[in-house]
C-alpha atoms as a PDB file:
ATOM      1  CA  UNK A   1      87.825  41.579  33.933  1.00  0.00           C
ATOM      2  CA  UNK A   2      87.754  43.858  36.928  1.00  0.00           C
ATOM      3  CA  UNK A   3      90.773  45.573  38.572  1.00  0.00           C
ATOM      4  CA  UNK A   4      90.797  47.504  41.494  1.00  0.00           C
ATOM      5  CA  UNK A   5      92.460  51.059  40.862  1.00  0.00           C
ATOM      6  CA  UNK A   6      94.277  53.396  43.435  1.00  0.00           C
ATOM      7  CA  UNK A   7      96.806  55.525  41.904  1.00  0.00           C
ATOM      8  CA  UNK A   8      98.102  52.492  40.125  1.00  0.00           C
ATOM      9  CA  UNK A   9     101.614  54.148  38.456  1.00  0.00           C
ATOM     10  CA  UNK A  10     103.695  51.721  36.381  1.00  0.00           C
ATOM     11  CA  UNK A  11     102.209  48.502  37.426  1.00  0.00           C
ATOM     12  CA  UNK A  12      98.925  49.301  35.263  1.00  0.00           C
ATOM     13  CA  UNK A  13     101.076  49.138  32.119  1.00  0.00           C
ATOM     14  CA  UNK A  14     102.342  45.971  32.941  1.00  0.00           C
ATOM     15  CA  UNK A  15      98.990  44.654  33.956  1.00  0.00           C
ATOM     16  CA  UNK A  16      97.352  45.492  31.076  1.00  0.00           C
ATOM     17  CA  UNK A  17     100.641  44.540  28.211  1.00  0.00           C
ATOM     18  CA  UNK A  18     100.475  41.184  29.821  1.00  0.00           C
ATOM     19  CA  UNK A  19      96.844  40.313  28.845  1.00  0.00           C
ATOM     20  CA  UNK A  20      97.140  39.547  25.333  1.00  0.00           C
ATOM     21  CA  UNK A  21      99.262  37.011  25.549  1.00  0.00           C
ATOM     22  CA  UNK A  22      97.494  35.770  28.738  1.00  0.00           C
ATOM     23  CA  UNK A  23      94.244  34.622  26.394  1.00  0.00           C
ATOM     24  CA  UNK A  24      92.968  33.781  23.221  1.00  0.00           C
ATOM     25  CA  UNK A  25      89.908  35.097  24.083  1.00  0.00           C
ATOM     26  CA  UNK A  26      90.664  38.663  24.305  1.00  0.00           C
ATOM     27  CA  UNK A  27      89.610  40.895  27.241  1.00  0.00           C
ATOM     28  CA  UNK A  28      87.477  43.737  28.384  1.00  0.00           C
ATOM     29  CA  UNK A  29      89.325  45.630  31.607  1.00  0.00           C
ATOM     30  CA  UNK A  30      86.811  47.582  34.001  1.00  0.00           C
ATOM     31  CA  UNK A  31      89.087  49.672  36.472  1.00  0.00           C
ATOM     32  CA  UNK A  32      86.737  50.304  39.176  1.00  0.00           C
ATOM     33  CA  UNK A  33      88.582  53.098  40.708  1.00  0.00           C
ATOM     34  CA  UNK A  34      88.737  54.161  44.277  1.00  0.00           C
ATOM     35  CA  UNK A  35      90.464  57.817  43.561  1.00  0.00           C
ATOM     36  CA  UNK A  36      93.411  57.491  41.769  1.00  0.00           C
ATOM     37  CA  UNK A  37      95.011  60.814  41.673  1.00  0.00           C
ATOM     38  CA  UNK A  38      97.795  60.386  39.091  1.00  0.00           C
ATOM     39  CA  UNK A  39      95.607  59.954  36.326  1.00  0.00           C
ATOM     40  CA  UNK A  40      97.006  56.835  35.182  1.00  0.00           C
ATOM     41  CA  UNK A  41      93.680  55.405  35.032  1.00  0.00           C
ATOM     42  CA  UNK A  42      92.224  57.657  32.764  1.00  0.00           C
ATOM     43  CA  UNK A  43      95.163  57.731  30.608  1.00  0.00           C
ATOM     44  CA  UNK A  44      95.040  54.529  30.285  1.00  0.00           C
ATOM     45  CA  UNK A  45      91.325  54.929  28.967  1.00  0.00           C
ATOM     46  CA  UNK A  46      92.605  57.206  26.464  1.00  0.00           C
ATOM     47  CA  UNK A  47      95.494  54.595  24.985  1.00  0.00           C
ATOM     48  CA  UNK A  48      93.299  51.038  25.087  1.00  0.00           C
ATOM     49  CA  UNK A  49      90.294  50.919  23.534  1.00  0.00           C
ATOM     50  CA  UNK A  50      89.408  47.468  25.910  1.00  0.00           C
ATOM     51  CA  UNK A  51      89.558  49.411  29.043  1.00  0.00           C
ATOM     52  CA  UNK A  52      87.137  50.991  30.914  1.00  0.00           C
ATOM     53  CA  UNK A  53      87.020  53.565  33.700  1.00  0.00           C
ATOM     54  CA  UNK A  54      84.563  53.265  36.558  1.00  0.00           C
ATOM     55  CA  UNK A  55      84.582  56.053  39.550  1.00  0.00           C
ATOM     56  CA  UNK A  56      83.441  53.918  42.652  1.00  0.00           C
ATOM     57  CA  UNK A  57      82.965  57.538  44.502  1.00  0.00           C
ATOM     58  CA  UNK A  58      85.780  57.147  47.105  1.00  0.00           C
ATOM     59  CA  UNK A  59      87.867  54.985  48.428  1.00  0.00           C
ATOM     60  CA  UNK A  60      85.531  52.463  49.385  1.00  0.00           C
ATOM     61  CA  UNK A  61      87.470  49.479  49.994  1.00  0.00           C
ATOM     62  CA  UNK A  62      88.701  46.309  47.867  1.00  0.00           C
ATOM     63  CA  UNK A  63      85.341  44.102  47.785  1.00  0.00           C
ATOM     64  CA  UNK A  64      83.531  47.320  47.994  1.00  0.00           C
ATOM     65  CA  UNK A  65      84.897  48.603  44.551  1.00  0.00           C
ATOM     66  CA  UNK A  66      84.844  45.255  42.697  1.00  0.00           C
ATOM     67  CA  UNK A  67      80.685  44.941  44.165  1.00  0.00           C
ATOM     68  CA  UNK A  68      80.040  48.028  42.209  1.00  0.00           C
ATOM     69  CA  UNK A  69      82.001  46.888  38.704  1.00  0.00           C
ATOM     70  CA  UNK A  70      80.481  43.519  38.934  1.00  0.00           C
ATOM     71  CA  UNK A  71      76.974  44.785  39.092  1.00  0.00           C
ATOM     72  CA  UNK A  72      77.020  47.078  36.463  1.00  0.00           C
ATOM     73  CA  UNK A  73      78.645  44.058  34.181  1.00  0.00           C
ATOM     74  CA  UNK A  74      75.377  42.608  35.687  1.00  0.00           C
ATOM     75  CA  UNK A  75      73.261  44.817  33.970  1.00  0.00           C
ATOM     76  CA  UNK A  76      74.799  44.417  30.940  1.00  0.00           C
ATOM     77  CA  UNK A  77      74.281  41.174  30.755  1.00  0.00           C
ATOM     78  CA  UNK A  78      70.799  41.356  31.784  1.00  0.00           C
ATOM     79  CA  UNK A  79      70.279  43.698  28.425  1.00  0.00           C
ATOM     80  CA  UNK A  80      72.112  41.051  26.601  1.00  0.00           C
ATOM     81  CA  UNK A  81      75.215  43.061  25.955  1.00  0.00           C
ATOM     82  CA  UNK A  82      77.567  41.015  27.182  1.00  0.00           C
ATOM     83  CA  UNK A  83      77.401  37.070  28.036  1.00  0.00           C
ATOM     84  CA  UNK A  84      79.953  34.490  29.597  1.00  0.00           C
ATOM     85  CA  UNK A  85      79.919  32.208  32.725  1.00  0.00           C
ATOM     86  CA  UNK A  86      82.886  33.956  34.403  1.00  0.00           C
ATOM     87  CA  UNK A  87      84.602  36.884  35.024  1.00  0.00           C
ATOM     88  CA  UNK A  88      88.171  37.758  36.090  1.00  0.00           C
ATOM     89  CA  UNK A  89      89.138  40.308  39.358  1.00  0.00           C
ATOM     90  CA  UNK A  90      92.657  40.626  40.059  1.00  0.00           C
ATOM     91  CA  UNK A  91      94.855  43.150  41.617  1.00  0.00           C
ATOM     92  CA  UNK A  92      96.629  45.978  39.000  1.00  0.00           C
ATOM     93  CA  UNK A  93     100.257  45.092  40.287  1.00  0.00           C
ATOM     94  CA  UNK A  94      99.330  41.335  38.389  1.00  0.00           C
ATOM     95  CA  UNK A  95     101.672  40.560  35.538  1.00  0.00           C
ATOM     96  CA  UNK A  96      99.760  37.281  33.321  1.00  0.00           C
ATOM     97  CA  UNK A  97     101.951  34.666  31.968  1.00  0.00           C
ATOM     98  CA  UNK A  98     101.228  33.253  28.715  1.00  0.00           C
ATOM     99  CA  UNK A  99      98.032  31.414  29.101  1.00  0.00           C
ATOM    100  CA  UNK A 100      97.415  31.694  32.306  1.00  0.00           C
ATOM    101  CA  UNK A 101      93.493  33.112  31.606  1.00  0.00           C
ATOM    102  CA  UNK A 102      92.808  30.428  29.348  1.00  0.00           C
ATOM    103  CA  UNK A 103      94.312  27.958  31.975  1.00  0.00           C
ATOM    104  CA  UNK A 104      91.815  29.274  34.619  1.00  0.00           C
ATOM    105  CA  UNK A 105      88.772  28.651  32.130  1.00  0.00           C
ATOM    106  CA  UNK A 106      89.843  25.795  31.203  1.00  0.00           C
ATOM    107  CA  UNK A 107      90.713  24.637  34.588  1.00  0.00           C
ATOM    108  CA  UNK A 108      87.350  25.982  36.043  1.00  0.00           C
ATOM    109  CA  UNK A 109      85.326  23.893  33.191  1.00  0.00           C
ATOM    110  CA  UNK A 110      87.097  21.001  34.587  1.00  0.00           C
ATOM    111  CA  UNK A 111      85.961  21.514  38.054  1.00  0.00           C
ATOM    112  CA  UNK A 112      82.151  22.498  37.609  1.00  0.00           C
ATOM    113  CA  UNK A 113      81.404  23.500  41.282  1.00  0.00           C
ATOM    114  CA  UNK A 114      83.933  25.479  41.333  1.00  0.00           C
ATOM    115  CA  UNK A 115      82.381  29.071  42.765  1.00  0.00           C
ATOM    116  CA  UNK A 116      86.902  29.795  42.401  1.00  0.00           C
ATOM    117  CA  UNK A 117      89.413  29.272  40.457  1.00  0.00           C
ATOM    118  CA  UNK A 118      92.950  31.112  41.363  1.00  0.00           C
ATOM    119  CA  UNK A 119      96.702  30.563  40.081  1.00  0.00           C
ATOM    120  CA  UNK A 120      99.877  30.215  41.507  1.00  0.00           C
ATOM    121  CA  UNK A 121     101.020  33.330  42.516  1.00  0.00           C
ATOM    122  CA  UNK A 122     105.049  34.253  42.445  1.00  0.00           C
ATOM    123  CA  UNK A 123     106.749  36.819  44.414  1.00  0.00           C
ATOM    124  CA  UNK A 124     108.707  39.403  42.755  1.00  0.00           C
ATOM    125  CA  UNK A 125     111.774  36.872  43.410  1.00  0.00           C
ATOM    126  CA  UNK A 126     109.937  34.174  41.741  1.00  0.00           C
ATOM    127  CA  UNK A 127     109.075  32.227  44.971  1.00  0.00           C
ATOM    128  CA  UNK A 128     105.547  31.149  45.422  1.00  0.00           C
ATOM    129  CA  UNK A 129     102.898  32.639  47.560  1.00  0.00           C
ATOM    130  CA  UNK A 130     100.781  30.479  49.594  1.00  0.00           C
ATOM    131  CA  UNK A 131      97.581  31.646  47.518  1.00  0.00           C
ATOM    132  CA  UNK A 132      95.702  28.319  48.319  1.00  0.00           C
ATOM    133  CA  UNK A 133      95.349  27.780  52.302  1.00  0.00           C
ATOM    134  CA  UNK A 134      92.711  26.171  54.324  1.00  0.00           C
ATOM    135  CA  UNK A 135      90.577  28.532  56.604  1.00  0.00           C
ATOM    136  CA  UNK A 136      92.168  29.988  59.203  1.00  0.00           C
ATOM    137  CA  UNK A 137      90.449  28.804  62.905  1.00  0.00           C
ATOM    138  CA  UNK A 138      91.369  31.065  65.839  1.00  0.00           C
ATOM    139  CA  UNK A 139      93.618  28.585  67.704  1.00  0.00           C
ATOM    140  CA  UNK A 140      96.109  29.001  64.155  1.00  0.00           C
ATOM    141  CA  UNK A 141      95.327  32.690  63.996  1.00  0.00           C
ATOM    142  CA  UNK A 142      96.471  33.536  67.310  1.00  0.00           C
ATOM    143  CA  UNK A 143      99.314  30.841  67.487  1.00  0.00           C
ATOM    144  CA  UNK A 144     100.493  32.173  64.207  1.00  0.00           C
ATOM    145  CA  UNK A 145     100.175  35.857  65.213  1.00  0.00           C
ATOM    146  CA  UNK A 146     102.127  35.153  68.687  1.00  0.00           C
ATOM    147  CA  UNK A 147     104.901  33.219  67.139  1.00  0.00           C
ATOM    148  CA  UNK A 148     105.114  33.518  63.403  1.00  0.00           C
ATOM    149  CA  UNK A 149     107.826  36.398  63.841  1.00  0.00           C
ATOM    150  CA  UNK A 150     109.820  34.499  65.993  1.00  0.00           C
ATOM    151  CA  UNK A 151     109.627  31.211  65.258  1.00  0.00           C
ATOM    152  CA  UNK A 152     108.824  30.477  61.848  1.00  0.00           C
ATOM    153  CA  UNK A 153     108.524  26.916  61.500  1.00  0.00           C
ATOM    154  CA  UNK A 154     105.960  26.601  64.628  1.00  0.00           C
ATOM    155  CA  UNK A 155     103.134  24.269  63.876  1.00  0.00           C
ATOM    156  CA  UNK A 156     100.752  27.078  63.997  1.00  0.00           C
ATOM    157  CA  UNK A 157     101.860  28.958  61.398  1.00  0.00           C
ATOM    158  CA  UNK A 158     102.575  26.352  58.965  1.00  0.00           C
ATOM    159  CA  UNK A 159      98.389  25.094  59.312  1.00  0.00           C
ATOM    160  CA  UNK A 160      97.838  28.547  58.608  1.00  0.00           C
ATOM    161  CA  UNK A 161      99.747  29.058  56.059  1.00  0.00           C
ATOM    162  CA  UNK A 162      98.687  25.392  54.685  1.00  0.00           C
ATOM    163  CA  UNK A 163     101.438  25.866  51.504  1.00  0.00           C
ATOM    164  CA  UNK A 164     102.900  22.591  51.585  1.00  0.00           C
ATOM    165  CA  UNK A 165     101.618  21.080  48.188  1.00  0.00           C
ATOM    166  CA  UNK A 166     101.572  24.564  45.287  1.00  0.00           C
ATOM    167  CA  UNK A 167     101.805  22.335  42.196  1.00  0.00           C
ATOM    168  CA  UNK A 168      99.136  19.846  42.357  1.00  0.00           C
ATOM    169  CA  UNK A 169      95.540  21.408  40.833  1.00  0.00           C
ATOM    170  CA  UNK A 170      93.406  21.182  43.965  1.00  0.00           C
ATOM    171  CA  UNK A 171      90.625  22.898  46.202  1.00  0.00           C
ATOM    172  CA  UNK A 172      91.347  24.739  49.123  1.00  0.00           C
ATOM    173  CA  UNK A 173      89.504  26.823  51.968  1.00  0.00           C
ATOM    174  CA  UNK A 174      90.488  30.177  49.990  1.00  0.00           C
ATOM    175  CA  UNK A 175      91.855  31.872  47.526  1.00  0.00           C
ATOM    176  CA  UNK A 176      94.365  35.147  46.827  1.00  0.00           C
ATOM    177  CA  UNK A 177      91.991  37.732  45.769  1.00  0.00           C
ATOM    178  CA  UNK A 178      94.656  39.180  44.083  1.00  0.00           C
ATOM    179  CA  UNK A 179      93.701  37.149  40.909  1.00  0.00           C
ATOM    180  CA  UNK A 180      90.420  34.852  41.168  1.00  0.00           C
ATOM    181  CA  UNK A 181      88.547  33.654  38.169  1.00  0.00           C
ATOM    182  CA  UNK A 182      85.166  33.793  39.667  1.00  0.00           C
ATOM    183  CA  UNK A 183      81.305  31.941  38.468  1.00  0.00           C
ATOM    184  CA  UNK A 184      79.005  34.496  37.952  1.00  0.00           C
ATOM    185  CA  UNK A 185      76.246  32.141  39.286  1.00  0.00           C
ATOM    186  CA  UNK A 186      78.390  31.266  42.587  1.00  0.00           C
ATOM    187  CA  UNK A 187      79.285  34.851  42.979  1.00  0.00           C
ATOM    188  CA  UNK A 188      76.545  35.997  42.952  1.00  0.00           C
ATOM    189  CA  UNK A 189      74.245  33.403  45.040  1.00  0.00           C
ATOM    190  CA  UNK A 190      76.487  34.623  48.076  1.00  0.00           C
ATOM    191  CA  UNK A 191      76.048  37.973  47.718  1.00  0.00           C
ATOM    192  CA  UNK A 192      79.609  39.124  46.408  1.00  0.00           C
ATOM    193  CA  UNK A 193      82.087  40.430  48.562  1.00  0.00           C
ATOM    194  CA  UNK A 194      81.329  41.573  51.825  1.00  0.00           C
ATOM    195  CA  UNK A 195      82.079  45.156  52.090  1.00  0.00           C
ATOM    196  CA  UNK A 196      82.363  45.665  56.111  1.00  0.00           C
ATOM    197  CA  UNK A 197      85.899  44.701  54.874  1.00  0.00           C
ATOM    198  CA  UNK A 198      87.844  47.688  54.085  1.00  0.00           C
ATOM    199  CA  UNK A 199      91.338  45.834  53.238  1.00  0.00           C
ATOM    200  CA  UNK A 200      92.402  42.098  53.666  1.00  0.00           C
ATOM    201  CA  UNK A 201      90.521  39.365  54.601  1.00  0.00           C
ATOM    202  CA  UNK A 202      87.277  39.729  52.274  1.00  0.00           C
ATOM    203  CA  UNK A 203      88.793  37.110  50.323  1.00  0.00           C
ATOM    204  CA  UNK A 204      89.114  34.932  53.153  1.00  0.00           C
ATOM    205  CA  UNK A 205      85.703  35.885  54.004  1.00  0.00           C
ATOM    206  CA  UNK A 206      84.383  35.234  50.031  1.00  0.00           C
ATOM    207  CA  UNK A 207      86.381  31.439  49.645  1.00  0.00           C
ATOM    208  CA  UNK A 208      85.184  30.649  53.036  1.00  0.00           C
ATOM    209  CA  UNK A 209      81.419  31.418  52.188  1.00  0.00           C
ATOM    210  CA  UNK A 210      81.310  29.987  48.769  1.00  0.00           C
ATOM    211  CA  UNK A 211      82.590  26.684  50.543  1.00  0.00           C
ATOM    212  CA  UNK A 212      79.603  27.078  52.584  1.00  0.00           C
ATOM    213  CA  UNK A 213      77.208  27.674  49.855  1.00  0.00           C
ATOM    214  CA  UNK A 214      78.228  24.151  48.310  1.00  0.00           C
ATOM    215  CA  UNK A 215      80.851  25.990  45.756  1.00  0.00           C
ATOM    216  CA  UNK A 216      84.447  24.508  45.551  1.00  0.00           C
ATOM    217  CA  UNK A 217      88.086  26.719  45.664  1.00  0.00           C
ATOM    218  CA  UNK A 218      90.115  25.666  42.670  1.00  0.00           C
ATOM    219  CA  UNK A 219      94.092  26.289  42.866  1.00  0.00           C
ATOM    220  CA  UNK A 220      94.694  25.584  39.399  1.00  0.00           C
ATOM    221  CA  UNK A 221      99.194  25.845  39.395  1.00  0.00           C
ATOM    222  CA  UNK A 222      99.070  25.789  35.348  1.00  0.00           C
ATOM    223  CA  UNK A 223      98.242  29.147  35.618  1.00  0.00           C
ATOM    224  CA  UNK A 224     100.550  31.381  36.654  1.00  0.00           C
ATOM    225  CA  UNK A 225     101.592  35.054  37.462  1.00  0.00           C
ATOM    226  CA  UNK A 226     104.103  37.553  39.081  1.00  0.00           C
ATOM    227  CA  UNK A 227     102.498  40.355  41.903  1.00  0.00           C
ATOM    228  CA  UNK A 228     104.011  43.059  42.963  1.00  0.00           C
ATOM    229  CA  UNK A 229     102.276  42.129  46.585  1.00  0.00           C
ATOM    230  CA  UNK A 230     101.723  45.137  48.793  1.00  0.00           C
ATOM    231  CA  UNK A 231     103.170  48.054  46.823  1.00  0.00           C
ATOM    232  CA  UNK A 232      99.933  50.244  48.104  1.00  0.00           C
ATOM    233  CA  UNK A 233     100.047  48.636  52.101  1.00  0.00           C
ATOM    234  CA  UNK A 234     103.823  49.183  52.689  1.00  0.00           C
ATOM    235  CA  UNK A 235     103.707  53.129  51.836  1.00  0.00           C
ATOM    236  CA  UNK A 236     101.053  53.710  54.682  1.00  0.00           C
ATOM    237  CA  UNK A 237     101.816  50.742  57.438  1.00  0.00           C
ATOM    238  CA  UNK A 238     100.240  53.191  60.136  1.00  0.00           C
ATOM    239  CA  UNK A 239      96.532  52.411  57.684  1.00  0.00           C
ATOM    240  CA  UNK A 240      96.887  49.110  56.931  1.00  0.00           C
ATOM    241  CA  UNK A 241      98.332  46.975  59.736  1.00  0.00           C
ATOM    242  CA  UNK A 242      95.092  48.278  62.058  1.00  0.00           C
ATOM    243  CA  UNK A 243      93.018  47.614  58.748  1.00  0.00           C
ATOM    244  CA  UNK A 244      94.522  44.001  58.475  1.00  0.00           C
ATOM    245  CA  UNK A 245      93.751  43.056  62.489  1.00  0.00           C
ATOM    246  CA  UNK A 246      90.353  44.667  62.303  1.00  0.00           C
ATOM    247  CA  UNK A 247      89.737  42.351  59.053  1.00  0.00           C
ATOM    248  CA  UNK A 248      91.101  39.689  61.007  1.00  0.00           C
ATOM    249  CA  UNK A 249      88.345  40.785  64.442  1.00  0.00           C
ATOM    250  CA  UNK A 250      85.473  40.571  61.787  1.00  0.00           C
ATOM    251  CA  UNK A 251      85.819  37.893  60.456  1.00  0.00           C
ATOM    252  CA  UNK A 252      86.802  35.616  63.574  1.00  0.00           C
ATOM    253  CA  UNK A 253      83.411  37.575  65.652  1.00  0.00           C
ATOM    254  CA  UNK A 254      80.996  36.495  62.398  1.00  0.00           C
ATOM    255  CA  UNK A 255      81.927  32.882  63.283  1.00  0.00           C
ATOM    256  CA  UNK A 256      81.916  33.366  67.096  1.00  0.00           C
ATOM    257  CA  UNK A 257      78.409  34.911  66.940  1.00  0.00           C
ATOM    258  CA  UNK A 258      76.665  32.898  69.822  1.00  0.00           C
ATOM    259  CA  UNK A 259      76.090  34.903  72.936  1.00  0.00           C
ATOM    260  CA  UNK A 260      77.885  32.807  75.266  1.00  0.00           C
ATOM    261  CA  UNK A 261      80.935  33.292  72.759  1.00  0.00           C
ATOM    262  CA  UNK A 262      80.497  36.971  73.906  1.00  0.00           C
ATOM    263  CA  UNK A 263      84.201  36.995  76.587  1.00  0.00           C
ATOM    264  CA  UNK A 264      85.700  35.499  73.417  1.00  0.00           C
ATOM    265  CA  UNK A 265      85.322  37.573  70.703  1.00  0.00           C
ATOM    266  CA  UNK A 266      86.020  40.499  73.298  1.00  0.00           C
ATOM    267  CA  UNK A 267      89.387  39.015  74.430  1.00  0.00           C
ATOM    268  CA  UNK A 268      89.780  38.824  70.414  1.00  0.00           C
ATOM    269  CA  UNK A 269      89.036  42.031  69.967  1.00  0.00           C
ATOM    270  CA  UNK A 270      91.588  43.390  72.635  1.00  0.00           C
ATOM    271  CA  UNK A 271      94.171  40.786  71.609  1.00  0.00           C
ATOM    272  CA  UNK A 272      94.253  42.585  68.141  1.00  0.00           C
ATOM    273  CA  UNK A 273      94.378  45.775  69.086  1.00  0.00           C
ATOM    274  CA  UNK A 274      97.123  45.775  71.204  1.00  0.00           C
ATOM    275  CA  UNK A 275      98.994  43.478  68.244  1.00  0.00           C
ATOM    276  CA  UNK A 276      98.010  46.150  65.851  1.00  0.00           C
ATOM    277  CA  UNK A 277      99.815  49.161  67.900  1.00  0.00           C
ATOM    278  CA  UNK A 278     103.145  47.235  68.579  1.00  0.00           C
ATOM    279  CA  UNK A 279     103.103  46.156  64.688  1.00  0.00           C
ATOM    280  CA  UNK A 280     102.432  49.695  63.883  1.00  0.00           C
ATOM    281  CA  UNK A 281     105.178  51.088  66.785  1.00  0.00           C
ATOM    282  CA  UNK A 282     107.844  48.597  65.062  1.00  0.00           C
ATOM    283  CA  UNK A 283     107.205  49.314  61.437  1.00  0.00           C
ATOM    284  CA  UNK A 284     107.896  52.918  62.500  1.00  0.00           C
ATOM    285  CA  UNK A 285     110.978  52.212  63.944  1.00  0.00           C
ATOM    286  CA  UNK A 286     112.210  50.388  61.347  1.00  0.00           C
ATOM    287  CA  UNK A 287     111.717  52.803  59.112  1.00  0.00           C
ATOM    288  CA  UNK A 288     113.461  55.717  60.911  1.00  0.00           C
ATOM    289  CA  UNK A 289     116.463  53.109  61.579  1.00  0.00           C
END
């Protein structure tokens, strides 16, 4: 397993109490950390002999950090330390149900083109999160982005949001990247994640390319757990809301490469920006009120 860590407090308890009872198989944690600075990480070393701490160098980004963990599990496996057709990434704030590892294995043996496999994800109230949507195209992007505050049951919002049916095992554009089991083959055919990402998006970006490659998205609902979603983003809204539209500019341009797409991806570009400083201006306000 790989988790991303940045000064992870409480939730890395939680995280890692929930994984025995999450597999039969037991697990081996690498925290690939992006400079945690209140040491829970390395505590956490100290306590749990199945954890590992990995310094990425800096704060280097989501699909960045889980790159660098997943290639040095490569090279163990090359020396024939460790073996296994998957491996597990998932956010720190992730609390496993009982099961719910096994259920992705199992599920992703079932489905052998799956490049993904991801559960149902519940909110913190115990609603679900659409974890399993189609790719977003940029008529549903920007019809969502115009109108999802406003009006939320526009037609838009609900294609991009595509979370009508989260019970029935299926494959979808993409997965949540806060929890993906993940073929080591599929993974790495494409190349990983790609790390002009910073924040948001890469996974997007990954279920969208394994698709491509020929690899399948698996939403497997049998397995389930609880995230604590956006603990990290909704301290430092000034960071992450530009981080989230420039996520959004990349990975809309890398499809509307052509040249004479050129007056497109620039009225994209502008589009977001301006949509990124009156989220930003609001999320201030509301704060101060």
């Amino acid at each position: 397993m790989i988790t991303v860590t940045y000064s992870p407090g409480k939730y890395l308890a939680s995280f890692l109490d929930s994984l025995p009872g999450a597999t039969s198989q037991g697990t081996h944690v690498v925290m690939a950390d992006n400079g945690s600075v209140d040491g829970v990480p390395e505590q956490a070393t100290k306590e749990r002999s199945n954890v590992e701490f990995l310094s990425t160098g800096g704060n280097l980004g989501y699909g960045t950090a889980i790159n660098i963990a997943a290639k040095s599990l490569r090279a163990r496996r090359d020396a024939g330390e460790i073996d296994g057709e998957f491996f597990l990434v998932s956010n720190p704030d992730v609390v496993f149900d009982e099961d719910s590892i096994d259920q992705l294995v199992e599920c992703a043996k079932r489905h052998p083109n799956a490049g993904a496999v991801g559960p149902l994800i519940r909110e913190a109230d115990g609603s679900a999160y659409p974890s399993a949507r189609a790719v977003p195209t940029l008529a549903n992007g920007i019809g969502h982005a115009l109108l999802g505050s406003v009006w939320k049951s526009n037609p838009w919002s609900a294609a991009y949001r595509d979370d009508d049916d989260m019970e029935t095992e299926r494959t979808a554009g993409w997965l949540s990247g806060s929890c993906l089991l993940l073929r080591w083959s599929a993974f790495e055919q494409i190349g990983g994640f790609d790390e002009r990402y910073f924040m948001y998006m890469e996974d997007v970006d990954l279920g969208d390319r394994l698709t491509r490659a020929g690899f399948d998205n698996v939403f497997c609902p049998s397995a389930q757990i609880t995230h604590a979603k956006g603990h990290v983003a909704g301290k430092n809204p000034e960071h992450m809301l530009p981080a989230h539209h420039e996520s959004a500019y990349r990975f809309q341009a890398d499809r509307l490469a052509k040249p004479w797409q050129a007056p497109l991806r620039l009225a994209l570009r502008i589009g977001l920006k301006v949509r990124a400083g009156v989220a930003v201006a609001l999320s201030k306000a509301k704060s101060k009120s």
